[in-house]
Protein backbone atom coordinates (compact mmCIF):
# COMPACT_ATOMS: atom_id res chain seq x y z
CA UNK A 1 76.51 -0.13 -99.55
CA UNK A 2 74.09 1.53 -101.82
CA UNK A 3 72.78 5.23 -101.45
CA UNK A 4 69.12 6.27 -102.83
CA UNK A 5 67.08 9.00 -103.67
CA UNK A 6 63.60 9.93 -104.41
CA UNK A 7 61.77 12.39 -106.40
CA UNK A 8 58.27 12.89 -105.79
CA UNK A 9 56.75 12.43 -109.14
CA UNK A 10 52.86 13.95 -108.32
CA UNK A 11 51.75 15.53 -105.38
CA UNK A 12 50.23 13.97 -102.43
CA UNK A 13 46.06 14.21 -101.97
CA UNK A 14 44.20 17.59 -101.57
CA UNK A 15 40.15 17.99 -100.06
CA UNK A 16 38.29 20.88 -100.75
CA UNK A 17 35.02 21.43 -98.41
CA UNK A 18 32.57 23.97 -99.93
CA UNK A 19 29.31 24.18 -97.56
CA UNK A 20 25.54 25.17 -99.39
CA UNK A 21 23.27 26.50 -96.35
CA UNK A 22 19.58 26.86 -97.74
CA UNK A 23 16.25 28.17 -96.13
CA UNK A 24 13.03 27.70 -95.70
CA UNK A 25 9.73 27.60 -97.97
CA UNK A 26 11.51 27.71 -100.78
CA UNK A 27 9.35 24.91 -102.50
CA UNK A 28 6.84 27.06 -104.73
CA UNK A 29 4.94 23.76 -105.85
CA UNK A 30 5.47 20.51 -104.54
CA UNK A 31 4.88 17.12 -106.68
CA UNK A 32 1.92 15.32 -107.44
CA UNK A 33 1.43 11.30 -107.11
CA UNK A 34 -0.73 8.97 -108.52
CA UNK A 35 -1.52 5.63 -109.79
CA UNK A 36 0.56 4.07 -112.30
CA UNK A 37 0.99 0.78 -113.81
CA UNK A 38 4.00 -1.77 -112.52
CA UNK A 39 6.98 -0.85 -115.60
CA UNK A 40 5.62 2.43 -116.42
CA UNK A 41 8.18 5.58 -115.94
CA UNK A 42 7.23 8.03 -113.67
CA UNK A 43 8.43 11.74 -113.13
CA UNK A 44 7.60 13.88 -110.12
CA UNK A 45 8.07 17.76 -110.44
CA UNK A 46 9.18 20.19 -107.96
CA UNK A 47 9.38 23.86 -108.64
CA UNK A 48 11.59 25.80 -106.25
CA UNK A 49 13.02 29.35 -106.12
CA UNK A 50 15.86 30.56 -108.13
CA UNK A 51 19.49 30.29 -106.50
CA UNK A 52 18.41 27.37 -104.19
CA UNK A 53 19.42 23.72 -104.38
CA UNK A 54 16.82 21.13 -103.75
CA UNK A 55 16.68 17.32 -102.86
CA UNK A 56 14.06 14.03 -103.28
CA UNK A 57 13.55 12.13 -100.38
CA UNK A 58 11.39 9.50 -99.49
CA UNK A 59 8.95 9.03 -96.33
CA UNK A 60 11.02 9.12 -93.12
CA UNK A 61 13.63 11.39 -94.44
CA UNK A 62 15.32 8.72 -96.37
CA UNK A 63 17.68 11.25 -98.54
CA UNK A 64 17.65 9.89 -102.59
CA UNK A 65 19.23 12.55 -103.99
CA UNK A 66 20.84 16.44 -103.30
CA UNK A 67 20.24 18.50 -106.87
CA UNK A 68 21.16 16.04 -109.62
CA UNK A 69 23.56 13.66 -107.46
CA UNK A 70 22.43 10.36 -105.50
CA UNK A 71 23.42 10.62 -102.00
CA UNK A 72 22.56 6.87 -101.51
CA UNK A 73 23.96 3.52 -101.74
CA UNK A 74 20.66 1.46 -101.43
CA UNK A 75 20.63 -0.31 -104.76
CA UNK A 76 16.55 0.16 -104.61
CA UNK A 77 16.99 3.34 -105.92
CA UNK A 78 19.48 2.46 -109.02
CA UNK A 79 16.61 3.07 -111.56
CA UNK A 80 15.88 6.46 -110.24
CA UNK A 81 17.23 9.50 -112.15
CA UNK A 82 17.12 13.57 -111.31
CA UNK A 83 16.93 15.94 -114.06
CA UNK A 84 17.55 19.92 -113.15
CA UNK A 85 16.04 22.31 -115.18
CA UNK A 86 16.60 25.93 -114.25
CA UNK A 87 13.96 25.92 -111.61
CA UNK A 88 12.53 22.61 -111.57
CA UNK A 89 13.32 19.39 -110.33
CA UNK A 90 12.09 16.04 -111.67
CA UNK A 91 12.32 13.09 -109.74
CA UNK A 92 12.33 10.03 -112.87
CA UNK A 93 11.92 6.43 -111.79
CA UNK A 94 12.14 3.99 -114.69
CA UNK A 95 10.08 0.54 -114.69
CA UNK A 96 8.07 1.14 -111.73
CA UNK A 97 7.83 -1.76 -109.49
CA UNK A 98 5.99 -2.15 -106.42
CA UNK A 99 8.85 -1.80 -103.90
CA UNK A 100 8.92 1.93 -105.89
CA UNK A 101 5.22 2.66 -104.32
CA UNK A 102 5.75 5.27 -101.48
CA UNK A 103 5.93 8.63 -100.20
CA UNK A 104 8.33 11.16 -101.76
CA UNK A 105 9.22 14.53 -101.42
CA UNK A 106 11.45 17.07 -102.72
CA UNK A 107 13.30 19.38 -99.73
CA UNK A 108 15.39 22.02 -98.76
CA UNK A 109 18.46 21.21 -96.13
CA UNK A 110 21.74 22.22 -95.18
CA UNK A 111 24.31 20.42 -96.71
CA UNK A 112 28.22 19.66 -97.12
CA UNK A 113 29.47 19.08 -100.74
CA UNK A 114 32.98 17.75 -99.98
CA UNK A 115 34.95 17.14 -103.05
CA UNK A 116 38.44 14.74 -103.10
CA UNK A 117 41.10 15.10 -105.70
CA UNK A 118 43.43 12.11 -105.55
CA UNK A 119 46.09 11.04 -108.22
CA UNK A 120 45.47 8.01 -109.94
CA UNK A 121 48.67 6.99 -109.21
CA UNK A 122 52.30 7.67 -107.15
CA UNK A 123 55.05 7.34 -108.72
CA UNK A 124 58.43 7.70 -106.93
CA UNK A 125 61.62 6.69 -108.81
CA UNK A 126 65.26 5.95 -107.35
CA UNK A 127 68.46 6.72 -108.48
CA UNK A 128 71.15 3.85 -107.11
CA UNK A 129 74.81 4.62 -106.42
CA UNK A 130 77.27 2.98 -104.76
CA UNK A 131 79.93 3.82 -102.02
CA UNK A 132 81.81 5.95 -104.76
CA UNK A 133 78.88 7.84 -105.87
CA UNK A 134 78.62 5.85 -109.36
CA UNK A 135 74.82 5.31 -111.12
CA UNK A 136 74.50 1.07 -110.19
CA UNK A 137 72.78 -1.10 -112.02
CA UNK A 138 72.01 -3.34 -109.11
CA UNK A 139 68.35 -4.56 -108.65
CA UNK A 140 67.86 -6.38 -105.49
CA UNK A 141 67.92 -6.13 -101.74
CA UNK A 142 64.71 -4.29 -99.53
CA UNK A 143 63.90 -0.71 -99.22
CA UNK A 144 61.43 0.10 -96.66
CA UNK A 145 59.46 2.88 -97.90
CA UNK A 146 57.06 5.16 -95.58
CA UNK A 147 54.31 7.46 -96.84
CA UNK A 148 53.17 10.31 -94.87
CA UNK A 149 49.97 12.50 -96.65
CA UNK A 150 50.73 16.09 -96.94
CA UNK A 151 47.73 18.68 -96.73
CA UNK A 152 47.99 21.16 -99.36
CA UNK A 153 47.08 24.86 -98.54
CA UNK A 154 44.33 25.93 -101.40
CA UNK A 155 43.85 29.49 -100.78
């Protein structure tokens, strides 16, 4: 009969939550649309107080982006870009087309930032012996492995 053992090699996954609450009228000047031609870039501006984090939306509350970070998966808005400079915000869409044409805003909400740390990979290695506690060489047979996630404490 063969004996095993197993060393952890990293440690299991760890989530921190860090929450941003905001208020309101915070938005010193909103942006300014327009006309422009079909493959032309446009930028939007916001200007906002200091210490606050904004985000661009469009009509309908359709969330784009929270401070420089795209919040969704809609592929419509892959040529969209945010650039943050110290108090301003500036919405840049790149080769305008018409399904770009609409209502944006930039905003003030409450929102969760949740970051996840995960190791690229697990490693767990086994040491074989047999009945007389020797190293073997052996490489067959099955070992039925569980893995059970451990929360970390982060304090």
């Amino acid at each position: 009969m063969l004996h095993y053992r197993t060393d952890l090699v990293r440690e299991v996954d760890t989530v921190t939550l860090n929450v941003t609450t905001l208020v309101d009228s915070i938005i010193i000047q909103g942006p300014t649309g327009g006309v422009y031609p079909i493959g032309s870039t446009i930028t939007l501006s916001c200007t906002f107080q200091k210490g606050y984090v904004v985000g661009w939306n469009e009509y309908e509350n359709k969330d784009i982006f929270v401070a420089d970070t795209k919040v969704t998966a809609d592929a419509k808005y892959d040529n969209f870009r945010v650039n943050l400079s110290d108090q301003i915000s500036s919405l840049k869409i790149i080769g305008a087309d018409l399904e770009d044409a609409g209502n944006y805003s930039c905003n003030n909400k409450s929102y969760a930032f949740v970051e996840i740390e995960a190791p690229s990979s697990l490693g767990i290695m086994f040491n074989f012996t047999d009945d007389e506690g020797n190293n073997s060489t052996e490489s067959h047979g099955v070992i039925d492995i569980t893995c059970t996630p451990k929360m970390l404490d982060r304090q």
